[in-house]
N, C-alpha and C. Protein backbone atom coordinates (compact mmCIF):
# COMPACT_ATOMS: atom_id res chain seq x y z
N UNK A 1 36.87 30.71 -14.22
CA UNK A 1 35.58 30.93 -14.85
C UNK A 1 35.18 29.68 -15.62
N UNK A 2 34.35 29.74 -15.90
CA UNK A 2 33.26 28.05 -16.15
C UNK A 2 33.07 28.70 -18.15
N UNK A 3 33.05 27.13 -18.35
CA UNK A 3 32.76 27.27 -19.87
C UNK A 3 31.50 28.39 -20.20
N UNK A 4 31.96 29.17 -21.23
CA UNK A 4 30.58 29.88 -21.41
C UNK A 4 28.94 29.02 -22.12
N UNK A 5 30.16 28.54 -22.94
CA UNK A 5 28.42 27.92 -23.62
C UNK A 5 27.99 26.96 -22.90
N UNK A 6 28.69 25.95 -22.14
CA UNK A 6 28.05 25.42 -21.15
C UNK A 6 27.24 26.33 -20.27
N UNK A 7 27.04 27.33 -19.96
CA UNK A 7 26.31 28.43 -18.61
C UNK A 7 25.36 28.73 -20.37
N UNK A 8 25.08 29.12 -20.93
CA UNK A 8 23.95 29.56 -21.97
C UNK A 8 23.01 28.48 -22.14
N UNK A 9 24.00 27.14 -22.45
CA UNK A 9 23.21 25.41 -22.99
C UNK A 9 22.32 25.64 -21.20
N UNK A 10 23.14 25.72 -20.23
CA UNK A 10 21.60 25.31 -19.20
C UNK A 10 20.51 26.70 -18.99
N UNK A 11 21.58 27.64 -18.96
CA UNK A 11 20.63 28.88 -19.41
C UNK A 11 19.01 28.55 -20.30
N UNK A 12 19.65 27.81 -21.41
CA UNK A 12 18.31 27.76 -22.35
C UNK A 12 17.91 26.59 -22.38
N UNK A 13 18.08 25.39 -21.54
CA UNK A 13 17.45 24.11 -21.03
C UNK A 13 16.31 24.62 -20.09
N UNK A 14 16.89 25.61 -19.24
CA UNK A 14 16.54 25.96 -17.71
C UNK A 14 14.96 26.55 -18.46
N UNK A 15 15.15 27.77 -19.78
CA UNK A 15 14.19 28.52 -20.23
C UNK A 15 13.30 27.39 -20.59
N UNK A 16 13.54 26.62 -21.40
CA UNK A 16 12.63 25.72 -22.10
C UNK A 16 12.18 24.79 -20.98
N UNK A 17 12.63 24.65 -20.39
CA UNK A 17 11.68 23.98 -19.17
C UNK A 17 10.55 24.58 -18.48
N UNK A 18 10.76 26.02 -18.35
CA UNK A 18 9.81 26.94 -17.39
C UNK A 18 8.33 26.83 -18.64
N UNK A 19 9.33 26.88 -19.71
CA UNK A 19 8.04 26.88 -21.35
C UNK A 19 6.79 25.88 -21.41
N UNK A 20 7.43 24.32 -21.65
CA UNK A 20 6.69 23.04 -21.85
C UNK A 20 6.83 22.36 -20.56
N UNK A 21 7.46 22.64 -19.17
CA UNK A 21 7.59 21.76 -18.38
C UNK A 21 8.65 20.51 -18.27
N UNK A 22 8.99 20.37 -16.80
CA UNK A 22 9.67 19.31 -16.78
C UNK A 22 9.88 18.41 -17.05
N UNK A 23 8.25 17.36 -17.36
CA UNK A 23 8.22 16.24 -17.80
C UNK A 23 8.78 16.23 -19.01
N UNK A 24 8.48 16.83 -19.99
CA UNK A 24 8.50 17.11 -21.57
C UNK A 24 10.51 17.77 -21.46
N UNK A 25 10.63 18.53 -21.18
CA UNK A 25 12.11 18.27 -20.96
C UNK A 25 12.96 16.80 -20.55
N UNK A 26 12.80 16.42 -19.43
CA UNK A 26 13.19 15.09 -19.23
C UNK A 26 13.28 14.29 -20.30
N UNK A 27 11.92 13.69 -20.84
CA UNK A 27 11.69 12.95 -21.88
C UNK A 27 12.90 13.50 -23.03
N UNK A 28 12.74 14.39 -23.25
CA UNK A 28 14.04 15.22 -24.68
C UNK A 28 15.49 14.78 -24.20
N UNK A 29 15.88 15.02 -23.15
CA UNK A 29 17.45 14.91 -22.25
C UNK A 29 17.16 13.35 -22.38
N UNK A 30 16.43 12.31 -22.21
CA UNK A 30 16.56 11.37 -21.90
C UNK A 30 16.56 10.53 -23.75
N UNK A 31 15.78 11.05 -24.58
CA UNK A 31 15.92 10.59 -26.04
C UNK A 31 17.62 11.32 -26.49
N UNK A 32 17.31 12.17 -26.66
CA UNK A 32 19.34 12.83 -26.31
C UNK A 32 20.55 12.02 -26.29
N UNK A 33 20.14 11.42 -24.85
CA UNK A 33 21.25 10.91 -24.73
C UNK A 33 21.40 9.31 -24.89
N UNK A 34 20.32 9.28 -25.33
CA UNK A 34 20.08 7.87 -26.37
C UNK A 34 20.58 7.98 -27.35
N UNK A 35 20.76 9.24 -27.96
CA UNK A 35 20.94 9.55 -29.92
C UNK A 35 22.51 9.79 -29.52
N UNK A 36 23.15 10.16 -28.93
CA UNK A 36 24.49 10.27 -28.28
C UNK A 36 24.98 8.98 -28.03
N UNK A 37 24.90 8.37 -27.53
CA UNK A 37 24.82 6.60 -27.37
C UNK A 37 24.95 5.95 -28.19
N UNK A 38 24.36 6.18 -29.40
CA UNK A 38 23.92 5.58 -30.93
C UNK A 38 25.10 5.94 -31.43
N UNK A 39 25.22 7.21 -31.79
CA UNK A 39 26.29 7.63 -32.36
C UNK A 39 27.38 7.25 -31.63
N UNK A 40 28.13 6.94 -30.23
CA UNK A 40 29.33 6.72 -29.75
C UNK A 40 29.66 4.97 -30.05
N UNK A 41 28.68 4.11 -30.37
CA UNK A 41 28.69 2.85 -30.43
C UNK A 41 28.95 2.70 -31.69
N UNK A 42 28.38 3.43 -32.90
CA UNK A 42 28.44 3.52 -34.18
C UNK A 42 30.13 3.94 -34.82
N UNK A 43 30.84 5.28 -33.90
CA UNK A 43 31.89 5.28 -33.83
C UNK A 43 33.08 4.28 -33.60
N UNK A 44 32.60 3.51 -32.59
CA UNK A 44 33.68 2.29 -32.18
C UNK A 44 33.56 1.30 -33.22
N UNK A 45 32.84 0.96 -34.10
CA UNK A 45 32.67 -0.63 -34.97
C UNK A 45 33.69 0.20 -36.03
């Protein structure tokens, strides 16, 4: 069996997409994993 909160996190990606649309999702996943980035580089110094 597969992580649960992983199956809910796309569960409620999947919802919020049908909401504001794809584009406007994308854009969020794509600032995301910029702010994730930030923070993993910030970790290493």
């Amino acid at each position: 069996m597969g992580n649960p909160i992983k199956s809910i996190k796309t569960w409620f990606f999947e919802l919020i997409e049908d909401a504001v649309g794809v584009r406007a999702m994308k854009q969020f996943k794509s600032e995301e994993g910029k702010q994730i980035q930030s923070k993993n580089e910030i970790k290493k110094k």
